[in-house]
Protein backbone atom coordinates (compact mmCIF):
# COMPACT_ATOMS: atom_id res chain seq x y z
CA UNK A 1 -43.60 73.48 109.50
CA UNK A 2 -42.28 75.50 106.60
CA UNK A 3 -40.55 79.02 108.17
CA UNK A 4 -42.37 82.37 105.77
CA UNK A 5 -41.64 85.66 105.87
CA UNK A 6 -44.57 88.27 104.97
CA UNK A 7 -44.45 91.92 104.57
CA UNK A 8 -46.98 94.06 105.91
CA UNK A 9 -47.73 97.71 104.18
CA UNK A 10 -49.86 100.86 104.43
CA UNK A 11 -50.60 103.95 103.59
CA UNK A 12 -54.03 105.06 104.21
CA UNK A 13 -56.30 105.56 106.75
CA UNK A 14 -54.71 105.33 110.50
CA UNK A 15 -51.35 103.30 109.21
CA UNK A 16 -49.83 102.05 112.20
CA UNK A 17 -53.74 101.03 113.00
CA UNK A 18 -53.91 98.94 110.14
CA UNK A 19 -50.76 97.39 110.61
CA UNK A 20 -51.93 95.75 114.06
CA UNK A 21 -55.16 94.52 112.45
CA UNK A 22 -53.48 92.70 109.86
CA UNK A 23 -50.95 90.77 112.38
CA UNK A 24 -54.10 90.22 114.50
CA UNK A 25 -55.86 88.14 111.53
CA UNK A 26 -52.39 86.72 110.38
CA UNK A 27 -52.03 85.92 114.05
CA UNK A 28 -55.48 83.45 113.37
CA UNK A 29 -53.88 81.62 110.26
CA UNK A 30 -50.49 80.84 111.17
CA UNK A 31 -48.03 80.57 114.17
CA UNK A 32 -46.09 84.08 114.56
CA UNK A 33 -42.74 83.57 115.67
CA UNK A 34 -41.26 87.21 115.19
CA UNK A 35 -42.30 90.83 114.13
CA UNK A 36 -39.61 93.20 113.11
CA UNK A 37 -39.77 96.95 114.43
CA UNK A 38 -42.18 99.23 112.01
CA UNK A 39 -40.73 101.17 110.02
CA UNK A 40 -41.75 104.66 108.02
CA UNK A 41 -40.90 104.29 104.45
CA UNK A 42 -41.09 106.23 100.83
CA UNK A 43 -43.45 105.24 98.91
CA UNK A 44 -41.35 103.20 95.71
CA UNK A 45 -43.30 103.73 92.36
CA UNK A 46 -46.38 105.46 93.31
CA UNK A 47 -47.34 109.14 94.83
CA UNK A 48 -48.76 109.55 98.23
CA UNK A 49 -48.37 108.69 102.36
CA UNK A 50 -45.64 107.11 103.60
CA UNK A 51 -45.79 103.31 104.47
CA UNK A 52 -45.71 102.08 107.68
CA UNK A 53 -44.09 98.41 107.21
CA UNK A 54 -42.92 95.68 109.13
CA UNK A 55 -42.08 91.94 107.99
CA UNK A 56 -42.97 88.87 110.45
CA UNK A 57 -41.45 85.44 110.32
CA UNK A 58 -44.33 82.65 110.67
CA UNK A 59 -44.58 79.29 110.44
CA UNK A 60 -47.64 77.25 108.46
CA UNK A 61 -48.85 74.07 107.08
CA UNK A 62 -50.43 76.23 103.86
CA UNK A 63 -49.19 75.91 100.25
CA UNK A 64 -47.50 78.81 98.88
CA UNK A 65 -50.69 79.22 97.08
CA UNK A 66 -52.86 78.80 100.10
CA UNK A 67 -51.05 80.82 102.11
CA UNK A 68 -51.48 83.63 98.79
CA UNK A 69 -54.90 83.21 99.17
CA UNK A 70 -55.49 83.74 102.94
CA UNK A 71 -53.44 87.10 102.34
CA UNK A 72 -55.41 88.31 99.78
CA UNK A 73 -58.72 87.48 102.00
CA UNK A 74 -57.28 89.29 105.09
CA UNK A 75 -56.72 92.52 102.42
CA UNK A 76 -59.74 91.98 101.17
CA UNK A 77 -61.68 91.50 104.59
CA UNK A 78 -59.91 95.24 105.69
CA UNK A 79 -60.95 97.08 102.61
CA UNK A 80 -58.34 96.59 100.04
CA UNK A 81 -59.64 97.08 96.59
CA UNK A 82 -56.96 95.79 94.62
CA UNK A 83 -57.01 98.11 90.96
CA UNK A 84 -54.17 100.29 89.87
CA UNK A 85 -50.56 99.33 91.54
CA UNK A 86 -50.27 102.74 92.49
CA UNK A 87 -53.12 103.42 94.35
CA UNK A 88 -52.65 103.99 98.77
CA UNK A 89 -53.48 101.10 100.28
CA UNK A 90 -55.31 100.05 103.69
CA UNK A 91 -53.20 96.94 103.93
CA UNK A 92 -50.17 95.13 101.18
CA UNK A 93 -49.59 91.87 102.28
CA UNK A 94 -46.67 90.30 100.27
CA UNK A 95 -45.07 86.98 100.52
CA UNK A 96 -41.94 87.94 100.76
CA UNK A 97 -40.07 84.11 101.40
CA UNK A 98 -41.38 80.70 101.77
CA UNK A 99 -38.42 78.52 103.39
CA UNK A 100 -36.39 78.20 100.56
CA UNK A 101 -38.55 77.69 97.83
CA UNK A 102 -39.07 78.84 94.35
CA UNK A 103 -42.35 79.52 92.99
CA UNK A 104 -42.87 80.63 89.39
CA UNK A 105 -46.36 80.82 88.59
CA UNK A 106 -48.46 83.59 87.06
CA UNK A 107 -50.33 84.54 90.05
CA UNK A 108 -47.37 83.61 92.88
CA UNK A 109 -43.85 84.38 92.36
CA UNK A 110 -41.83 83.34 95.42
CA UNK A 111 -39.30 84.84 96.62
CA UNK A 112 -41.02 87.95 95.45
CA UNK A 113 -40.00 89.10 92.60
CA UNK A 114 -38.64 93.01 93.52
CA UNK A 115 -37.51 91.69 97.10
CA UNK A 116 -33.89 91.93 96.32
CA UNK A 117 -34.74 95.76 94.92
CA UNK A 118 -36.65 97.24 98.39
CA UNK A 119 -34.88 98.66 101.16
CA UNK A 120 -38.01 98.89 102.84
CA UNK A 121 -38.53 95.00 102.49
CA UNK A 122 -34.88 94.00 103.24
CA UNK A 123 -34.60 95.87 106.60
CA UNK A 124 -36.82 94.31 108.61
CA UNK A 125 -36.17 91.15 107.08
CA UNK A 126 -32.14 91.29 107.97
CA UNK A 127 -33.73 92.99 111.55
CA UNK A 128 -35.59 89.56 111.92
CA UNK A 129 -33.10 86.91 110.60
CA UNK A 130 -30.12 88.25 109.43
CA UNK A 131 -28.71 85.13 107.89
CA UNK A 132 -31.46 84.90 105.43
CA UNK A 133 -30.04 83.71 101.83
CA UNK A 134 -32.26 84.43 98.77
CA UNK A 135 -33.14 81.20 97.06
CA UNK A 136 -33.04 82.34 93.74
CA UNK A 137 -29.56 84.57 93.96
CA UNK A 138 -27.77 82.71 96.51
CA UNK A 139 -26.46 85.63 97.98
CA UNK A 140 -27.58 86.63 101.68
CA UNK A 141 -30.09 89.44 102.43
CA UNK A 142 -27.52 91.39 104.56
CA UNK A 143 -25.20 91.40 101.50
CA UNK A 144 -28.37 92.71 98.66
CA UNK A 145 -28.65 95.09 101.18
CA UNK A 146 -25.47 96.61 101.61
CA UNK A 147 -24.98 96.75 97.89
CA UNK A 148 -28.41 98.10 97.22
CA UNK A 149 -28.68 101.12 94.88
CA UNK A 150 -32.81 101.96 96.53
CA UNK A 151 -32.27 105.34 98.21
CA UNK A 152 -36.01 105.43 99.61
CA UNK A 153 -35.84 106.49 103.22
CA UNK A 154 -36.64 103.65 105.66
CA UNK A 155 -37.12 104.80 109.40
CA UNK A 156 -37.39 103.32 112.34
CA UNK A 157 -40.78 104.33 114.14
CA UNK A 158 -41.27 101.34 116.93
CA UNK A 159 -39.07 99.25 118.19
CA UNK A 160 -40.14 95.22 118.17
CA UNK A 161 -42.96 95.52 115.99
CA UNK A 162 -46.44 94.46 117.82
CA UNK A 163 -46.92 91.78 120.37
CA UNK A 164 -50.84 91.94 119.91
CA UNK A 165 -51.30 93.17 123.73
């Protein structure tokens, strides 16, 4: 089964809350193999909270597109009203990685698009797997991220991410 790696986001409402709810219905869709720790992050681009935001590695028989679409039913199924891009959110779900494919469509860009740009995307995901390569630059994560320019603050707030107990 193709290996995906998803970020999880929020900043409204009870964060770290939300967070749990959306690995519990991503738990129903595919087969969770890892959860990075949960970080506390700067909002990048937009006013307001600060994220809590985690990545999980998963496995699934969905398309890229299918897999898309159940994300954008689980934010839709918590509240998410998706408007203005900087508007606080209940739940982001972003395909971050899907093995090592390249997707160039104009609903579904995988790897996504600002990936090698977010510190707060790029330290769970090294936390995770830290000999992840981005398809499309052929450089690995670990090395974007050392040479990343981002200074948003990304803190650790709970180690291991959520086991669903």
């Amino acid at each position: 089964m193709p290996v995906v790696y998803i970020g999880l986001g929020s900043n409204k409402g009870d964060r770290l809350k939300n967070i749990k709810v959306a690995l519990d219905h991503l738990k129903e869709k595919i087969a969770v193999e890892k959860i990075s720790s949960f970080y506390l992050t700067e909002p990048v681009g937009m006013e307001g909270r600060w994220f809590v935001n985690c990545v999980l590695e998963g496995k699934t028989e969905q398309s890229p597109e299918k897999l898309l679409d159940t994300l954008l039913q689980i934010e839709k199924r918590m509240g998410r009203i998706r408007e203005k891009k900087k508007n606080p959110r209940v739940i982001d779900l972003d395909l971050l990685l899907y093995e090592d494919a390249v997707v160039d469509k104009v609903d579904l860009i995988v790897p996504h698009p600002h990936l090698h740009k977010r510190r707060f995307a790029l330290i769970p995901l090294v936390e995770i797997n830290s000999h992840l390569v981005h398809p499309v630059l052929g450089k690995s994560l670990k090395e974007i991220l050392k040479g990343l320019k981002d200074s948003h603050q990304v803190d650790k707030i709970l180690e291991n991410g959520y086991a669903g107990h």
